[in-house]
C-alpha atoms as a PDB file:
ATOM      1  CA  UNK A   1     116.833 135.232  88.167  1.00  0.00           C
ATOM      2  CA  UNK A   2     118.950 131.884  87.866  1.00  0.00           C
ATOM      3  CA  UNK A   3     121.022 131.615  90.471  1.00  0.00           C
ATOM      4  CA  UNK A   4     120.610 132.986  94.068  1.00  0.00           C
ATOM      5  CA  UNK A   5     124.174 133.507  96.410  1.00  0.00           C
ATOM      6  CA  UNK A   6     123.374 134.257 100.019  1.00  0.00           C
ATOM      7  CA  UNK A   7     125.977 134.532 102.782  1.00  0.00           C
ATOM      8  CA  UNK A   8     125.156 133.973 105.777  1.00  0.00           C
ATOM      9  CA  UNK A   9     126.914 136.036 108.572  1.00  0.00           C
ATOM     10  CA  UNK A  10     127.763 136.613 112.650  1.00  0.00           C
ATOM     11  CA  UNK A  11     130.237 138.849 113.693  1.00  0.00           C
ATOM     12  CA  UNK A  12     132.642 138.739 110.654  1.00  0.00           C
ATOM     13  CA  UNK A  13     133.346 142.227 109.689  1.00  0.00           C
ATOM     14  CA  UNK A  14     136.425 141.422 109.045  1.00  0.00           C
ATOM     15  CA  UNK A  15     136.277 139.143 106.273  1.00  0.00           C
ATOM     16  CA  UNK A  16     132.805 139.414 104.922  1.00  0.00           C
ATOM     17  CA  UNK A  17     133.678 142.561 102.458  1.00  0.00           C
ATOM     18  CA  UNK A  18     136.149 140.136 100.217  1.00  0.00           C
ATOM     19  CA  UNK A  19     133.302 137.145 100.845  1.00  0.00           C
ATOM     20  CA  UNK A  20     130.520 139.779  99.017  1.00  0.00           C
ATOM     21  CA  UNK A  21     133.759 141.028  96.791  1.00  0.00           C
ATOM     22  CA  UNK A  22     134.066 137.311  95.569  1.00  0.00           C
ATOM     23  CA  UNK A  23     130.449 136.967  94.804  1.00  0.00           C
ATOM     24  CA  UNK A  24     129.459 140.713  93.238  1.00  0.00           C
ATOM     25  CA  UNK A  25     133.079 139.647  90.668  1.00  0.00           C
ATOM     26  CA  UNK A  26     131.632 136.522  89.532  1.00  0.00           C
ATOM     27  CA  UNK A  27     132.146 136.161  85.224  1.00  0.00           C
ATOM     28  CA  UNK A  28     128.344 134.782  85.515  1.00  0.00           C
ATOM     29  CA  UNK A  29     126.718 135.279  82.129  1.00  0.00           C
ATOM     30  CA  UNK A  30     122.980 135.305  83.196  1.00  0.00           C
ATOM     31  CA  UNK A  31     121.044 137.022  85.880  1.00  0.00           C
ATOM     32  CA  UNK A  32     122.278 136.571  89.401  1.00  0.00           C
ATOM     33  CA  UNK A  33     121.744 138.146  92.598  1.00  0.00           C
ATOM     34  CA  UNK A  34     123.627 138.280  96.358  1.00  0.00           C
ATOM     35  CA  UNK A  35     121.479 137.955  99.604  1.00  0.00           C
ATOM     36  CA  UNK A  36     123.323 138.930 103.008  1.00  0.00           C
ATOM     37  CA  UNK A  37     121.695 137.979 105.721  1.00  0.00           C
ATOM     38  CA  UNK A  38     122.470 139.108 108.840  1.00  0.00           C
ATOM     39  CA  UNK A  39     122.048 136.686 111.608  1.00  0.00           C
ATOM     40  CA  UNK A  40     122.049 139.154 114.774  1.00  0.00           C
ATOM     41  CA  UNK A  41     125.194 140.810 114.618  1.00  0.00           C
ATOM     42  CA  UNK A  42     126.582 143.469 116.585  1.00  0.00           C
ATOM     43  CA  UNK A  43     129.778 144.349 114.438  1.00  0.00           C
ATOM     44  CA  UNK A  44     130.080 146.853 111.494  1.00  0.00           C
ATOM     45  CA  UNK A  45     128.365 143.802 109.399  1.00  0.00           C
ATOM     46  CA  UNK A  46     125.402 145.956 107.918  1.00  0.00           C
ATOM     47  CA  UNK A  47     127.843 149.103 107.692  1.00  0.00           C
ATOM     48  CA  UNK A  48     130.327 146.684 105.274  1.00  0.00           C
ATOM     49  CA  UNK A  49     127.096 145.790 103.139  1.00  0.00           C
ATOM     50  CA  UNK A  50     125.679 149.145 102.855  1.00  0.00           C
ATOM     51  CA  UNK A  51     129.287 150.211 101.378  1.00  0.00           C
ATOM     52  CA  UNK A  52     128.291 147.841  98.586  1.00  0.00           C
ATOM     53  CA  UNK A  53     124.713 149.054  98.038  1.00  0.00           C
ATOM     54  CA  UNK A  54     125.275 150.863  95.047  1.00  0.00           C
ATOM     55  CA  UNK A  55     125.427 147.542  93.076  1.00  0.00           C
ATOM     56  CA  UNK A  56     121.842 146.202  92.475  1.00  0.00           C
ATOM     57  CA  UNK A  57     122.215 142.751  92.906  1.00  0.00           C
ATOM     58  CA  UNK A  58     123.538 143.011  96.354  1.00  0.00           C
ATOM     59  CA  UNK A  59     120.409 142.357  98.816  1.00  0.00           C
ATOM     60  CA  UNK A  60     120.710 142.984 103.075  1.00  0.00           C
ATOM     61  CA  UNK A  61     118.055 140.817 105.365  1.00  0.00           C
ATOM     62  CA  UNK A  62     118.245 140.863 108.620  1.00  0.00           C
ATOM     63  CA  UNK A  63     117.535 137.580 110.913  1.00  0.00           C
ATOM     64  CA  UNK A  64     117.348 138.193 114.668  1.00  0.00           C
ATOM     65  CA  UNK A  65     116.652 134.689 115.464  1.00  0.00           C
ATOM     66  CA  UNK A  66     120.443 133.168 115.790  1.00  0.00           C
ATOM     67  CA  UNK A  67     120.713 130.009 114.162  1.00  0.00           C
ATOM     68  CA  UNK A  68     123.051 129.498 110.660  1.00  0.00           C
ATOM     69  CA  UNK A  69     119.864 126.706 109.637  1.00  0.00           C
ATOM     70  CA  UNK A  70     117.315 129.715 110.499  1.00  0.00           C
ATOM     71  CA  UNK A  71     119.372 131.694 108.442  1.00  0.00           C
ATOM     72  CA  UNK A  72     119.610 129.732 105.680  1.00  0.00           C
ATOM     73  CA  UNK A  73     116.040 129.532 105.393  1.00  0.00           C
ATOM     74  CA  UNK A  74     115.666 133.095 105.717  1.00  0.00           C
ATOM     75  CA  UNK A  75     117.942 133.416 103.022  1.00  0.00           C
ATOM     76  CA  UNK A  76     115.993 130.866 101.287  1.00  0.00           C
ATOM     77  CA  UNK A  77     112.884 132.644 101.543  1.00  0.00           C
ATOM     78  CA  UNK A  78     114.235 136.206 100.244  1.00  0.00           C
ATOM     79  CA  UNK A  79     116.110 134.354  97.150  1.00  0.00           C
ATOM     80  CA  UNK A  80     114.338 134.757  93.597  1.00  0.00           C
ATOM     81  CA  UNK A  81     115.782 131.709  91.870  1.00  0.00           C
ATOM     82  CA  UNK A  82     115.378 127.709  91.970  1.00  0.00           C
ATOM     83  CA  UNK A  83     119.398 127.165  92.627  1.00  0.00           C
ATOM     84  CA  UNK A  84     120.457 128.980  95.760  1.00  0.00           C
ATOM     85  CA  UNK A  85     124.205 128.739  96.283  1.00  0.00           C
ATOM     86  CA  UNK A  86     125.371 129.571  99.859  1.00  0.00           C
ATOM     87  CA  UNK A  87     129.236 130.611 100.530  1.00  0.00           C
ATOM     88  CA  UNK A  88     130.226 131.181 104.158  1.00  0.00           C
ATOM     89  CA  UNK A  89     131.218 134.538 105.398  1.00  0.00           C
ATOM     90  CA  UNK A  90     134.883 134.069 105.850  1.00  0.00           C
ATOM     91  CA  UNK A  91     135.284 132.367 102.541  1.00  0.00           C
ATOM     92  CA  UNK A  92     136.016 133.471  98.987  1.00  0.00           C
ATOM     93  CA  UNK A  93     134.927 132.021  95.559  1.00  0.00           C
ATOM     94  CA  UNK A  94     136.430 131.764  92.753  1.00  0.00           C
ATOM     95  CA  UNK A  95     135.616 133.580  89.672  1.00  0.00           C
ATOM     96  CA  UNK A  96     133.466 130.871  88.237  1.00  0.00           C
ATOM     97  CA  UNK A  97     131.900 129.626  90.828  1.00  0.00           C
ATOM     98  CA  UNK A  98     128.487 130.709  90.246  1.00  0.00           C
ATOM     99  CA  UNK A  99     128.564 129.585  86.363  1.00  0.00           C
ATOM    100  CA  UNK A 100     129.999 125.755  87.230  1.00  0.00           C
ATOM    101  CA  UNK A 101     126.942 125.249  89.972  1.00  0.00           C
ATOM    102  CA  UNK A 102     124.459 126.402  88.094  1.00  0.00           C
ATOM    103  CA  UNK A 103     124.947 124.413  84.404  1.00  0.00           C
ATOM    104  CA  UNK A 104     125.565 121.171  86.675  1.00  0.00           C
ATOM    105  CA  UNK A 105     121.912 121.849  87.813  1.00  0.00           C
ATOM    106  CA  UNK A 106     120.755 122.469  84.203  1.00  0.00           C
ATOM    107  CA  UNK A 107     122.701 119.550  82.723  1.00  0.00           C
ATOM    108  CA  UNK A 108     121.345 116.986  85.362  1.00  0.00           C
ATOM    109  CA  UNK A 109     117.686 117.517  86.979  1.00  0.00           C
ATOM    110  CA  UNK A 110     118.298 115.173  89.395  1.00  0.00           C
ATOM    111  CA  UNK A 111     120.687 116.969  91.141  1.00  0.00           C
ATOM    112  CA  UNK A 112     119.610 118.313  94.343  1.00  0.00           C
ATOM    113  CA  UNK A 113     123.054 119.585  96.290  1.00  0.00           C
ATOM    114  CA  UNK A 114     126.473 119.963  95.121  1.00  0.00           C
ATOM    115  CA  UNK A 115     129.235 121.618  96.170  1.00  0.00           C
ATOM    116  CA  UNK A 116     132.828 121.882  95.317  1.00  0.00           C
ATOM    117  CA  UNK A 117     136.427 122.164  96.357  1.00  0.00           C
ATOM    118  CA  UNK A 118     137.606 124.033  99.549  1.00  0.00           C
ATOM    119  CA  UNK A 119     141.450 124.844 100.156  1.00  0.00           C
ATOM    120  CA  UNK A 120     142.684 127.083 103.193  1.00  0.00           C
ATOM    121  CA  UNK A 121     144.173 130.634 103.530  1.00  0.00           C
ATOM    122  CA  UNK A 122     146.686 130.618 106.323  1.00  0.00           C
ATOM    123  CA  UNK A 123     146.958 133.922 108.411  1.00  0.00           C
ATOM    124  CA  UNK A 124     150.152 135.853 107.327  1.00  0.00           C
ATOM    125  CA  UNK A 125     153.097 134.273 108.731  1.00  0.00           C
ATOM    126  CA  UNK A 126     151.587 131.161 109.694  1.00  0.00           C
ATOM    127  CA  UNK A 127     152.325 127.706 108.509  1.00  0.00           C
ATOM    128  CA  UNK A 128     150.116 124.677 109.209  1.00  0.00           C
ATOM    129  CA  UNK A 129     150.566 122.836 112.562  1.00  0.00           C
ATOM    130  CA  UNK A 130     152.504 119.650 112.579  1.00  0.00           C
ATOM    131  CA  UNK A 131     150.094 118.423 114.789  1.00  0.00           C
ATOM    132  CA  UNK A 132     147.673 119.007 112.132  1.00  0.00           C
ATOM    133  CA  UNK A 133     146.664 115.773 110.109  1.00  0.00           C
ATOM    134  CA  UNK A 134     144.720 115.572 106.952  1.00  0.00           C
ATOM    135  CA  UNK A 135     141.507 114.592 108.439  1.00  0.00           C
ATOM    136  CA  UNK A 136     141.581 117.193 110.915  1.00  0.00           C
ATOM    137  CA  UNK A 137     142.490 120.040 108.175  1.00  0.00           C
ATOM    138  CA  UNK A 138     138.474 119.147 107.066  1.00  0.00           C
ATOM    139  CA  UNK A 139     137.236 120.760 110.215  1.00  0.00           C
ATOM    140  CA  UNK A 140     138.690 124.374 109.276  1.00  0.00           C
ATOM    141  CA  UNK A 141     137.000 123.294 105.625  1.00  0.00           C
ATOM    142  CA  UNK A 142     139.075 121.766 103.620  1.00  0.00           C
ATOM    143  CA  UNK A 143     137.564 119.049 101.267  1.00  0.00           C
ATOM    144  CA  UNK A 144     139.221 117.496  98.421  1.00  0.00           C
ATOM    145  CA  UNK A 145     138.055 114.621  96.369  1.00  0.00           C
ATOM    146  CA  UNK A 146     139.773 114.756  93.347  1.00  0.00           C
ATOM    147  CA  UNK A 147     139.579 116.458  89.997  1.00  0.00           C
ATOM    148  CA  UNK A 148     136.395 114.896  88.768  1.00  0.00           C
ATOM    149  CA  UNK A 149     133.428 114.938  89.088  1.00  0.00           C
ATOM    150  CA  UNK A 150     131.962 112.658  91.942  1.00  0.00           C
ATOM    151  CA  UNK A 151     128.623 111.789  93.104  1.00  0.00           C
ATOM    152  CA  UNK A 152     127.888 111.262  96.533  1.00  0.00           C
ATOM    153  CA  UNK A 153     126.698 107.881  97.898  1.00  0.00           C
ATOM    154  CA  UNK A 154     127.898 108.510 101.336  1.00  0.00           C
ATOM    155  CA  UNK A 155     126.589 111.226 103.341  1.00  0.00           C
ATOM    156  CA  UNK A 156     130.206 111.657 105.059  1.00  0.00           C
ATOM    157  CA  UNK A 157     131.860 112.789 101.821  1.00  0.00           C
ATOM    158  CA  UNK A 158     129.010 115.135 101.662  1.00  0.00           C
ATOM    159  CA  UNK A 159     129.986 118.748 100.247  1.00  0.00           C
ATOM    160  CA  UNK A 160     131.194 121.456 102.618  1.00  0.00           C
ATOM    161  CA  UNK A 161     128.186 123.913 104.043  1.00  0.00           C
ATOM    162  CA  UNK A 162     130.752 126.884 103.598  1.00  0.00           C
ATOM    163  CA  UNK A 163     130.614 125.749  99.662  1.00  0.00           C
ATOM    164  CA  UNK A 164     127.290 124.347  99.174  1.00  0.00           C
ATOM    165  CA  UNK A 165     124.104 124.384  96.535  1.00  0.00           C
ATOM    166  CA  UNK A 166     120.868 123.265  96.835  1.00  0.00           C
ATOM    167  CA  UNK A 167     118.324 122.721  94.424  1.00  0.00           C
ATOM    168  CA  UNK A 168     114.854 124.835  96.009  1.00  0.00           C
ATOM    169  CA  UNK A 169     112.383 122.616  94.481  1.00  0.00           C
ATOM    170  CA  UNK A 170     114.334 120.073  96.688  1.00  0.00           C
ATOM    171  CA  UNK A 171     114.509 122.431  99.981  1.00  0.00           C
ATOM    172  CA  UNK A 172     110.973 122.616 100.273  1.00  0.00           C
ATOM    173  CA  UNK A 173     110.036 119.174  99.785  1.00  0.00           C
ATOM    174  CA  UNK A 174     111.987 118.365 103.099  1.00  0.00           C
ATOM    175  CA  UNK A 175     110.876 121.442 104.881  1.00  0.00           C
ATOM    176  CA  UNK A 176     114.486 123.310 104.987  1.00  0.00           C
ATOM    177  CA  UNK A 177     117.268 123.597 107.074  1.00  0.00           C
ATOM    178  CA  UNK A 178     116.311 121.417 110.120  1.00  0.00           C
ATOM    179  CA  UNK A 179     116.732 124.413 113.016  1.00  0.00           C
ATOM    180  CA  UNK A 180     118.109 121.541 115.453  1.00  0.00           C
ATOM    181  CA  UNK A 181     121.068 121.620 113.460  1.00  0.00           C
ATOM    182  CA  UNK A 182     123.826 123.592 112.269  1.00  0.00           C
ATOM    183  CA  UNK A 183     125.517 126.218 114.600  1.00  0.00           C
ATOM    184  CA  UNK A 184     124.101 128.683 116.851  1.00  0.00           C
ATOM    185  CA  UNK A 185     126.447 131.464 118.047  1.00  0.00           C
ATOM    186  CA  UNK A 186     129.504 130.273 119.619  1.00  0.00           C
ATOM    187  CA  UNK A 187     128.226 126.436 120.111  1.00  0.00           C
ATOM    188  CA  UNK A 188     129.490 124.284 116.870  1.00  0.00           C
ATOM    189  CA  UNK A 189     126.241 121.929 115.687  1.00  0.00           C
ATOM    190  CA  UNK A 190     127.027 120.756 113.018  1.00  0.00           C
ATOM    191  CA  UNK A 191     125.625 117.219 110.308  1.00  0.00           C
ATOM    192  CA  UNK A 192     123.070 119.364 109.240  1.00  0.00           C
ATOM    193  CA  UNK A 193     124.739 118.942 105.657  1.00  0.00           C
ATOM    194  CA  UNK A 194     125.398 115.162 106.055  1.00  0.00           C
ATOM    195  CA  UNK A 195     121.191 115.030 107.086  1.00  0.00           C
ATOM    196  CA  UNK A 196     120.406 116.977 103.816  1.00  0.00           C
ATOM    197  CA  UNK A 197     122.375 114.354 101.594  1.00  0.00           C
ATOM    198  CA  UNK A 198     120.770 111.475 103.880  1.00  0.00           C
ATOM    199  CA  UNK A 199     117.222 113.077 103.041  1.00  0.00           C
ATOM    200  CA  UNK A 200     118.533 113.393  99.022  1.00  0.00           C
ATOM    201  CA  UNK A 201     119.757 110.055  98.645  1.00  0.00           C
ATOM    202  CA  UNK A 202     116.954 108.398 100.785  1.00  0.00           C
ATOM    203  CA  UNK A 203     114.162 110.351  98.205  1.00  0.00           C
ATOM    204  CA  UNK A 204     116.323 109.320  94.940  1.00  0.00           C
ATOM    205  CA  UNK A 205     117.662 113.101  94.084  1.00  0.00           C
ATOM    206  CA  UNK A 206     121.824 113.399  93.571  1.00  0.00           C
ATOM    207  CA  UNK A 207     124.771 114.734  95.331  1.00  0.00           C
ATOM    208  CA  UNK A 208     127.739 116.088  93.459  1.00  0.00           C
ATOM    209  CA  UNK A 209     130.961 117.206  94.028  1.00  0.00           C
ATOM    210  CA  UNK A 210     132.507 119.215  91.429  1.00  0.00           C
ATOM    211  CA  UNK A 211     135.712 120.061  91.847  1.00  0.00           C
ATOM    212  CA  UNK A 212     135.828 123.498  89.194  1.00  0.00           C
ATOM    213  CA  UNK A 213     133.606 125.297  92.018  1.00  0.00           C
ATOM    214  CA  UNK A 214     136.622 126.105  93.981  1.00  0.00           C
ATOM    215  CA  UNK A 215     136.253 128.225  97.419  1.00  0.00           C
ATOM    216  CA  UNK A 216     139.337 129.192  99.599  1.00  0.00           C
ATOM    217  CA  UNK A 217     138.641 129.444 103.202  1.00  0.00           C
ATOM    218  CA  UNK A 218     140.173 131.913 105.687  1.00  0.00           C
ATOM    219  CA  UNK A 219     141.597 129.853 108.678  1.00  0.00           C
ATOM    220  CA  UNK A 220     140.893 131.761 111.882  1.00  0.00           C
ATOM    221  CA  UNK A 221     143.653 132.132 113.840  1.00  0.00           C
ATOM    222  CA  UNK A 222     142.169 131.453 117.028  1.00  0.00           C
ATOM    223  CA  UNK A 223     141.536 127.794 115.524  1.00  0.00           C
ATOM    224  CA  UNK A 224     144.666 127.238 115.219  1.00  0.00           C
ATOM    225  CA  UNK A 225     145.540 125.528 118.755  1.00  0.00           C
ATOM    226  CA  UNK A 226     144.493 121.863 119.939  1.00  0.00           C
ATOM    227  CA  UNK A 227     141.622 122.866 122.239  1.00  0.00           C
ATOM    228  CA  UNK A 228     139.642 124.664 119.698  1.00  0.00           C
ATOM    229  CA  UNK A 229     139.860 121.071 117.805  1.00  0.00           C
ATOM    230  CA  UNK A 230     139.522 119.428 120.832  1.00  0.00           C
ATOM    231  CA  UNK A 231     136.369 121.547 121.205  1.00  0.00           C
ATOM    232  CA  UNK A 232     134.933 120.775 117.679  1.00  0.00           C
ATOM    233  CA  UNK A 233     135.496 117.333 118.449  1.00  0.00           C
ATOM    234  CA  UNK A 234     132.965 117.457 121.653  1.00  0.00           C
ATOM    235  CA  UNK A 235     130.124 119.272 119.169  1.00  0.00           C
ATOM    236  CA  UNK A 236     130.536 116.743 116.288  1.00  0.00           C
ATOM    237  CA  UNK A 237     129.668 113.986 119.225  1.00  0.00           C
ATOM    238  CA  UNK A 238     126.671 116.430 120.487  1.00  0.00           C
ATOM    239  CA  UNK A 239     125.682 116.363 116.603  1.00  0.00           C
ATOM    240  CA  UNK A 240     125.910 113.066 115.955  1.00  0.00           C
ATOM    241  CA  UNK A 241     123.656 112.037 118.755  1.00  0.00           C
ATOM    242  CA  UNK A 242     120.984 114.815 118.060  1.00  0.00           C
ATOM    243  CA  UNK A 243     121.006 113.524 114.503  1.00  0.00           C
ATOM    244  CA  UNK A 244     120.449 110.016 115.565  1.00  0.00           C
ATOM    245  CA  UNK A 245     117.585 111.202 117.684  1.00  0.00           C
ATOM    246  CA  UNK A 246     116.097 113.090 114.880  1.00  0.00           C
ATOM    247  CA  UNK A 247     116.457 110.322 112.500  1.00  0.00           C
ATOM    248  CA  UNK A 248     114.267 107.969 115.460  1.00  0.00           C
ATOM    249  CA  UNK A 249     117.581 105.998 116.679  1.00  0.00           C
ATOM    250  CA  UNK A 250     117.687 107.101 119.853  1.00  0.00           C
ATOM    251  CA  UNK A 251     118.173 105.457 122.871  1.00  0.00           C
ATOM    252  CA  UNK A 252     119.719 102.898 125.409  1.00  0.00           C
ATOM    253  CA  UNK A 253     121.736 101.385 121.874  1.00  0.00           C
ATOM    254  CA  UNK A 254     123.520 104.808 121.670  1.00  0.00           C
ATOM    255  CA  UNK A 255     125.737 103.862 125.089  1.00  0.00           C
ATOM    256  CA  UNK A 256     126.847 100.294 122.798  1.00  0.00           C
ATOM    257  CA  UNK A 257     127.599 102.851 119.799  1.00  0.00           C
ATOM    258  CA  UNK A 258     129.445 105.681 121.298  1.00  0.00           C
ATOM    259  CA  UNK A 259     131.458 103.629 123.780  1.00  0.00           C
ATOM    260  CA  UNK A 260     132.684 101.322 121.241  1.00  0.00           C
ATOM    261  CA  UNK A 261     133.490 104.111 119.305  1.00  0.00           C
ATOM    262  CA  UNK A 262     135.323 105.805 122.187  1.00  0.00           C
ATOM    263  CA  UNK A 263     137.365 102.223 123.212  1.00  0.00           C
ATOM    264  CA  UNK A 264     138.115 102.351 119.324  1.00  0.00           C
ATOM    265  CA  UNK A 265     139.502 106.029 119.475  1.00  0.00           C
ATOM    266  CA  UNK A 266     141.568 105.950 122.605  1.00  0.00           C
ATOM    267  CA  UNK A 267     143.456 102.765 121.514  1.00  0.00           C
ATOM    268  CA  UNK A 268     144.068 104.015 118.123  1.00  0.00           C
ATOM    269  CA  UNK A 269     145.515 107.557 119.932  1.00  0.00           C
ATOM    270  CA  UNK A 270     147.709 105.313 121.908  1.00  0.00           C
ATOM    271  CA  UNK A 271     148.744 103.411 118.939  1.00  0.00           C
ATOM    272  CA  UNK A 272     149.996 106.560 116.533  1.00  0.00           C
ATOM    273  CA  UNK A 273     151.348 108.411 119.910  1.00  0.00           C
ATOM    274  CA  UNK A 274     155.082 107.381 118.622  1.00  0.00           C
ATOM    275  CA  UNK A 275     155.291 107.192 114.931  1.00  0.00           C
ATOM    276  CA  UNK A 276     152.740 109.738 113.695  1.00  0.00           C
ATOM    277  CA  UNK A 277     151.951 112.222 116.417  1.00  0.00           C
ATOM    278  CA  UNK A 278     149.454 114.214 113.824  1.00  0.00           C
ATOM    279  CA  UNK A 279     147.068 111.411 113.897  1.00  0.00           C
ATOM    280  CA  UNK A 280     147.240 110.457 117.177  1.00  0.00           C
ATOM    281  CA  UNK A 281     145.717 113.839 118.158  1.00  0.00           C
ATOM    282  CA  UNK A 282     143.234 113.032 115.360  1.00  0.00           C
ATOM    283  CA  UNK A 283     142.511 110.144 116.922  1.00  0.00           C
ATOM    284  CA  UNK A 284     142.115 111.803 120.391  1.00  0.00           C
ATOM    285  CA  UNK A 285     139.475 114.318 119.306  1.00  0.00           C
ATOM    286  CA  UNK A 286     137.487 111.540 117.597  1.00  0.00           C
ATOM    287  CA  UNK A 287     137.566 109.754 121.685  1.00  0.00           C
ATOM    288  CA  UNK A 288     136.969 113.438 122.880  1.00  0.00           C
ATOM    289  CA  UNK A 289     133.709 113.582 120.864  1.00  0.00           C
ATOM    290  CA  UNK A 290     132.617 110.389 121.786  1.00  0.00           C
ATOM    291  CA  UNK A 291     132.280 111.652 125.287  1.00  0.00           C
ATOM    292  CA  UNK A 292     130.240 114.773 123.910  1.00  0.00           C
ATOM    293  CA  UNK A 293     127.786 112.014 121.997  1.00  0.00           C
ATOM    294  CA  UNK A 294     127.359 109.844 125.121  1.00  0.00           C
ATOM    295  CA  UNK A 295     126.968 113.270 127.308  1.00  0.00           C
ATOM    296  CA  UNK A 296     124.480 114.368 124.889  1.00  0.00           C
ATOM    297  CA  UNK A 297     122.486 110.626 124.875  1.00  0.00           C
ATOM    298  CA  UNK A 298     122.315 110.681 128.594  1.00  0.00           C
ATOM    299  CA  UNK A 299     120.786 114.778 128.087  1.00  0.00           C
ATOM    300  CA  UNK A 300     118.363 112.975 125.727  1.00  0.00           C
ATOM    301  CA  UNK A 301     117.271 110.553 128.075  1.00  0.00           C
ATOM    302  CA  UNK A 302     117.358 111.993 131.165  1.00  0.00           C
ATOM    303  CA  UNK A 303     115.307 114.672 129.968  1.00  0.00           C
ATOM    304  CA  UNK A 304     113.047 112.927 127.360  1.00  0.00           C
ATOM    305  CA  UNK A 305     109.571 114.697 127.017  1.00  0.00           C
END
């Protein structure tokens, strides 16, 4: 086996049949298989796997324990090969997907993650928001850094999760997915990515984006209105501050971090509020998730063991 897929999945029906679709298509010359695993679902999310089943690559696991990080370890675990590729549930790859992760691996074994581009698929009928700016576009997925090849030497340009590789060999020397991290039901954790390429970098492994391992990503309609930004905003802040805490920098020194960074926000949403409306409301859910991180720092303290 040389390359592993796994999706991960919770209550997608809906789109998970052209996710596996995307996967099971892939022009892939070697030996590949796909893992779903089921992170505690009560939709038709086995049913749209088991119409699949008669292809012998396609795998079902079931994970009762909700967590996407406990889920990508499960998938981990179940996976035959050294490069595990995961691809969200509501996303579709393109044909070569598969064949462009896996000879960047081969070509360079110091690569430990990489991951490529991610555009959007708009609902039928539905244009992108003016209030929408190009920095905000990143939280429904999209990630764009060129046509070439880059490698990563700051964890915030770190690849998508809903487009992501990982090198195993890699995974286990850190001990997987930290379970802290990454979402869990209808909360949105997130940095558990950005803390993977932290870990990489820190232990002299690579990051690369690769632009030829193209994913389009269906955009929700329901996230397609301020407060479910506005939302994502307050669980970036929540993440942020448990990753600081995980990474020992927690603390009294947080309050000086986050409200500088919320002073920083809410003049910057006053200053575009005229001439460039989009990235004022940027701006505003960058201030709105500073109040999540400084919520979340006075959790930590307050309840410190």
């Amino acid at each position: 086996m040389q390359i592993s897929a796994i999706i991960c999945t919770h209550n997608r029906d809906n789109y998970l049949g052209a996710a596996i679709d995307s996967l099971l298509g892939q022009d892939f010359p070697g030996e590949f298989e796909v893992i779903v695993v089921d992170n505690g679902s009560s939709d038709r999310t086995r049913e749209v796997t088991e119409e699949r089943a008669n292809d012998p690559r396609l795998k079902y696991v079931f994970e009762p324990i909700l967590g996407l990080s406990v889920a990508r370890n499960t998938g981990a675990k179940t996976a035959k090969a050294e490069i595990i590729a995961y691809l969200d549930d509501d996303a579709v790859a393109s044909p070569g997907w598969l064949r462009v992760l896996y000879d960047a691996y081969q070509n360079n074994h110091q690569l430990a993650i990489a991951g490529g581009k991610v555009t959007l698929l708009w609902p039928p009928n539905i244009e992108p928001p003016k209030w929408l700016s190009p920095g905000l576009a990143g939280n429904l997925g999209a990630y764009d850094l060129g046509d070439s090849v880059v490698y990563i030497d700051q964890p915030g340009l770190t690849p998508r999760g809903l487009n992501y590789s990982i090198r195993r060999q890699f995974l286990t020397e850190i001990g997987g997915f930290d379970p802290q991290l990454g979402r869990v039901g209808k909360n949105l954790l997130s940095n558990e990515e950005l803390q993977m390429t932290e870990l990489a970098l820190k232990k002299g492994w690579q990051v690369a984006y690769l632009p030829a391992a193209l994913v389009a990503h269906n955009v929700a309609p329901e996230r397609i209105n301020r407060s479910w930004f506005l939302n994502r905003g307050w669980w970036q802040g929540i993440s942020e501050c448990y990753r600081e805490q995980l990474a020992g920098k927690a603390g009294v020194a947080q309050f000086g971090r986050g409200g500088e960074r919320f002073v920083r926000g809410l003049y910057k949403t006053v200053q575009y509020s005229v001439n460039d409306p989009a990235q004022s409301f940027d701006n505003l859910v960058y201030t709105y998730g500073q109040i999540g991180y400084l919520n979340a720092v006075i959790q930590g303290i307050l309840f410190k063991k």
